[in-house]
C-alpha atoms as a PDB file:
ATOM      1  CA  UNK A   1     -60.573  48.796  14.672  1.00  0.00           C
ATOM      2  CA  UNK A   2     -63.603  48.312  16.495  1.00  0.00           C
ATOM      3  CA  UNK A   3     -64.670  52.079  16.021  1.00  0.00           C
ATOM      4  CA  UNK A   4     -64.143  52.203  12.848  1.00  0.00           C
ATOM      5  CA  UNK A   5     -65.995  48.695  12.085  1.00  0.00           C
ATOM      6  CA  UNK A   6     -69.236  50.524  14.350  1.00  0.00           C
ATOM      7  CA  UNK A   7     -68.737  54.020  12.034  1.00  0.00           C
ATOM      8  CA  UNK A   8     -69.248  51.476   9.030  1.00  0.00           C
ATOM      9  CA  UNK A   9     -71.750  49.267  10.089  1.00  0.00           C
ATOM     10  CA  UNK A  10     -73.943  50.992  12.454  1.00  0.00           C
ATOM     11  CA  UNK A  11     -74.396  50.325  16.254  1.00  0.00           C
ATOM     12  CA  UNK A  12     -77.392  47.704  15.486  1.00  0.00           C
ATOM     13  CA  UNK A  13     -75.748  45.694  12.752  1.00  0.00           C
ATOM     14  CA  UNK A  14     -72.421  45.711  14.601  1.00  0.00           C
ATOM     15  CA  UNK A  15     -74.317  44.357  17.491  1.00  0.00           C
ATOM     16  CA  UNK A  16     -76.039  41.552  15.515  1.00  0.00           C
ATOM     17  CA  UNK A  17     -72.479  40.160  13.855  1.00  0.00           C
ATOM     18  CA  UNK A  18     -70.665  39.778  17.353  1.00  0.00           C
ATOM     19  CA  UNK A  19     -73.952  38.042  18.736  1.00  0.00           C
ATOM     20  CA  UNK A  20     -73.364  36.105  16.042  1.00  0.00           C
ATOM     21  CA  UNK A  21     -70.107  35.498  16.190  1.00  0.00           C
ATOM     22  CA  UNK A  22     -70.416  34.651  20.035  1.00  0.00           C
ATOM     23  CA  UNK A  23     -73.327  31.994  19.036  1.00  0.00           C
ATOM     24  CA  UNK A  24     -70.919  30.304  16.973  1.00  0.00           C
ATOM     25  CA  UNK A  25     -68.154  29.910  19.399  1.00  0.00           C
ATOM     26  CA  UNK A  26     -65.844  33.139  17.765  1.00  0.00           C
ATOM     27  CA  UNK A  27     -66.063  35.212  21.136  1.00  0.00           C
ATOM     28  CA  UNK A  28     -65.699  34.355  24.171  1.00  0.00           C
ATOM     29  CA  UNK A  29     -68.655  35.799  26.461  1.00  0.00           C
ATOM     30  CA  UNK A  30     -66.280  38.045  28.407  1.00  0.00           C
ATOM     31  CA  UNK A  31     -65.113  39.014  24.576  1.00  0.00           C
ATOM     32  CA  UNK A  32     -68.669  39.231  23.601  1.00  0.00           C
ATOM     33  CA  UNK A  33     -69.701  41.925  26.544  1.00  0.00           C
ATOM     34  CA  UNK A  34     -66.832  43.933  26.336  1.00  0.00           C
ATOM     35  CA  UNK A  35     -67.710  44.433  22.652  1.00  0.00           C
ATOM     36  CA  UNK A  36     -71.554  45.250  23.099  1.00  0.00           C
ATOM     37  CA  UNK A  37     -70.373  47.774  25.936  1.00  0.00           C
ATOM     38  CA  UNK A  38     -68.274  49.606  22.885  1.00  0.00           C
ATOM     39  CA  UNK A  39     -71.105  49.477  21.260  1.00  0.00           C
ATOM     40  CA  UNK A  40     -73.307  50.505  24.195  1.00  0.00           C
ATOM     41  CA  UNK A  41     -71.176  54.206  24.527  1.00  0.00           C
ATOM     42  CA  UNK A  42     -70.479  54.603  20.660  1.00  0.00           C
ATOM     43  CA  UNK A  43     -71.339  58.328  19.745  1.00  0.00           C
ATOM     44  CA  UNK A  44     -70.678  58.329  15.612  1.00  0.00           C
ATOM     45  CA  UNK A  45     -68.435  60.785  15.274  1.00  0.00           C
ATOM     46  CA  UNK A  46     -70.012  63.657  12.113  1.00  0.00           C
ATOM     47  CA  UNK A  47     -67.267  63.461   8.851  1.00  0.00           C
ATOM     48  CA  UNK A  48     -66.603  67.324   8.901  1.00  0.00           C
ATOM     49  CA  UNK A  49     -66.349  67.616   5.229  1.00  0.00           C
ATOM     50  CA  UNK A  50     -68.665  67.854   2.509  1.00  0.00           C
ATOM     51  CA  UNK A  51     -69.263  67.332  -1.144  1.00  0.00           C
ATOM     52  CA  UNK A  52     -69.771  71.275  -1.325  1.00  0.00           C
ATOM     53  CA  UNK A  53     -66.104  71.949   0.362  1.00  0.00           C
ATOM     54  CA  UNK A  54     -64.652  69.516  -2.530  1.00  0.00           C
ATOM     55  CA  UNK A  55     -66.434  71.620  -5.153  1.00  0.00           C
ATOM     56  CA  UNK A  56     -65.931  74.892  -3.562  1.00  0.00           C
ATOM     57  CA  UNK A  57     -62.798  74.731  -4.223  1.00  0.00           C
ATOM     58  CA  UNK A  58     -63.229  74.371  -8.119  1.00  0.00           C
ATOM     59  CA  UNK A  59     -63.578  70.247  -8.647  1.00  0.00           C
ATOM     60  CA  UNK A  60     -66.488  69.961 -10.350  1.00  0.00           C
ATOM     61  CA  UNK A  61     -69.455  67.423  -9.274  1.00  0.00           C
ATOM     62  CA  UNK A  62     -69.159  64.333 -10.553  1.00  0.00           C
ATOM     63  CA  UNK A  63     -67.452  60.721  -9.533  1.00  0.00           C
ATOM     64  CA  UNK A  64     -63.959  62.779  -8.708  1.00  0.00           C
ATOM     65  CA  UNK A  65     -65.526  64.785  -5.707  1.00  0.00           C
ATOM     66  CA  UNK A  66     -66.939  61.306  -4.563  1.00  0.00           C
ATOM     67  CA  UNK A  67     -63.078  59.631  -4.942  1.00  0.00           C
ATOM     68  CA  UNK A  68     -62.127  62.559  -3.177  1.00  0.00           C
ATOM     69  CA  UNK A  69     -64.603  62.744  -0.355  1.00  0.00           C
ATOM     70  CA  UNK A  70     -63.553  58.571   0.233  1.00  0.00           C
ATOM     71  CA  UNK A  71     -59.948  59.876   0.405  1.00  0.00           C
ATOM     72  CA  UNK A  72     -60.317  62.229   3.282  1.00  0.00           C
ATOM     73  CA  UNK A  73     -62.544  59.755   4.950  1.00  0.00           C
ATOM     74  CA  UNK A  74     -60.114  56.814   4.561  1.00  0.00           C
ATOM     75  CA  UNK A  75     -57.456  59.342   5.827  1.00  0.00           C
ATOM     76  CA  UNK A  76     -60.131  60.563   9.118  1.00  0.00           C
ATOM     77  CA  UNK A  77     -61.024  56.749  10.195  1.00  0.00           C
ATOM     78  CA  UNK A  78     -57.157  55.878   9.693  1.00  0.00           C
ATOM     79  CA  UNK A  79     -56.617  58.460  12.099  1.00  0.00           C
ATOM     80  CA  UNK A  80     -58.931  57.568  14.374  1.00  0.00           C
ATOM     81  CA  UNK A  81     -61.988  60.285  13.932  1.00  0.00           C
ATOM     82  CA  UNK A  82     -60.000  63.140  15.319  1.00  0.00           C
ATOM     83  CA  UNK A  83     -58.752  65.545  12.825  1.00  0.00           C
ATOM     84  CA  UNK A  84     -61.266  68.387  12.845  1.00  0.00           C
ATOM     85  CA  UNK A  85     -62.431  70.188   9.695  1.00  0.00           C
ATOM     86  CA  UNK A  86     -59.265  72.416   8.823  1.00  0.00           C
ATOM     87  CA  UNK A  87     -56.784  69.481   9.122  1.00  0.00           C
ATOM     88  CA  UNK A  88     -59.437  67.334   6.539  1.00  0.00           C
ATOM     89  CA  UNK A  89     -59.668  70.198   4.690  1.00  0.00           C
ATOM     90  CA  UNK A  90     -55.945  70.736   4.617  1.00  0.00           C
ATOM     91  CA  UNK A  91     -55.477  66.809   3.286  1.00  0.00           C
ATOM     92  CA  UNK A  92     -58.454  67.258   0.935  1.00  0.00           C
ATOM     93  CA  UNK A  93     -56.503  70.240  -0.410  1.00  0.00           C
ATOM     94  CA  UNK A  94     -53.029  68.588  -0.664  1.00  0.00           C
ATOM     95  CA  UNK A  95     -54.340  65.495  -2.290  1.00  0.00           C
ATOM     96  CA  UNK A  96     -55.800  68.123  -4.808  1.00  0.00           C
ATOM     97  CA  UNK A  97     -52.360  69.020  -5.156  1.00  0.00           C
ATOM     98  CA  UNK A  98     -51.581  65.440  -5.376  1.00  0.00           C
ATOM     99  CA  UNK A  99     -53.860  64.686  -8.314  1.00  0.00           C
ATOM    100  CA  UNK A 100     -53.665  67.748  -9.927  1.00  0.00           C
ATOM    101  CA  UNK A 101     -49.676  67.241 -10.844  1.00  0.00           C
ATOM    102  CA  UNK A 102     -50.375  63.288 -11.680  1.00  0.00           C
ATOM    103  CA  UNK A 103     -53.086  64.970 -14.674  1.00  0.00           C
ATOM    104  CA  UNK A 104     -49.886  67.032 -15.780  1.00  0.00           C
END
């Protein structure tokens, strides 16, 4: 949860909430340093997919290769940032599958 919260926000706004949160009695300060330190060794993790794998293979650019691209994203954070670029590609590919018989 918390990586995935620091993938969305950023290191510096994700520091500023639980500072805030702590100032307002949410966090203990035990709580409170044990967060900043996961903050402190966060490394973003790179998405290994692009638009330009969706449309290589034949979706054309528009809002579907974005709905797409949120998919596999969804579907990498979920899984905690560690499938690599041929298991995203192999989801992106079977939820083309996925959507292609729904538009039958």
């Amino acid at each position: 949860m918390q990586r995935r919260t620091l993938y969305r926000l950023g290191v510096e706004r994700y520091r500023e909430i639980v500072q805030l949160m702590a100032a307002q009695g949410e966090l203990s300060p035990s709580r409170l340093a044990g967060l900043l330190e996961i903050a402190r060794a966060w490394t973003p993790p790179l998405f290994p997919v692009t638009g330009r794998d969706v449309t290589a293979l034949g979706v054309p650019p528009g809002e579907r290769v974005g709905r797409l691209l949120a998919a596999v994203r969804d579907w990498w954070e979920d899984g905690g940032f560690n499938a690599d670029r041929a298991a995203c590609f192999a989801h992106l590919k079977a939820l083309l599958g996925t959507s292609e018989k729904r538009q039958e």
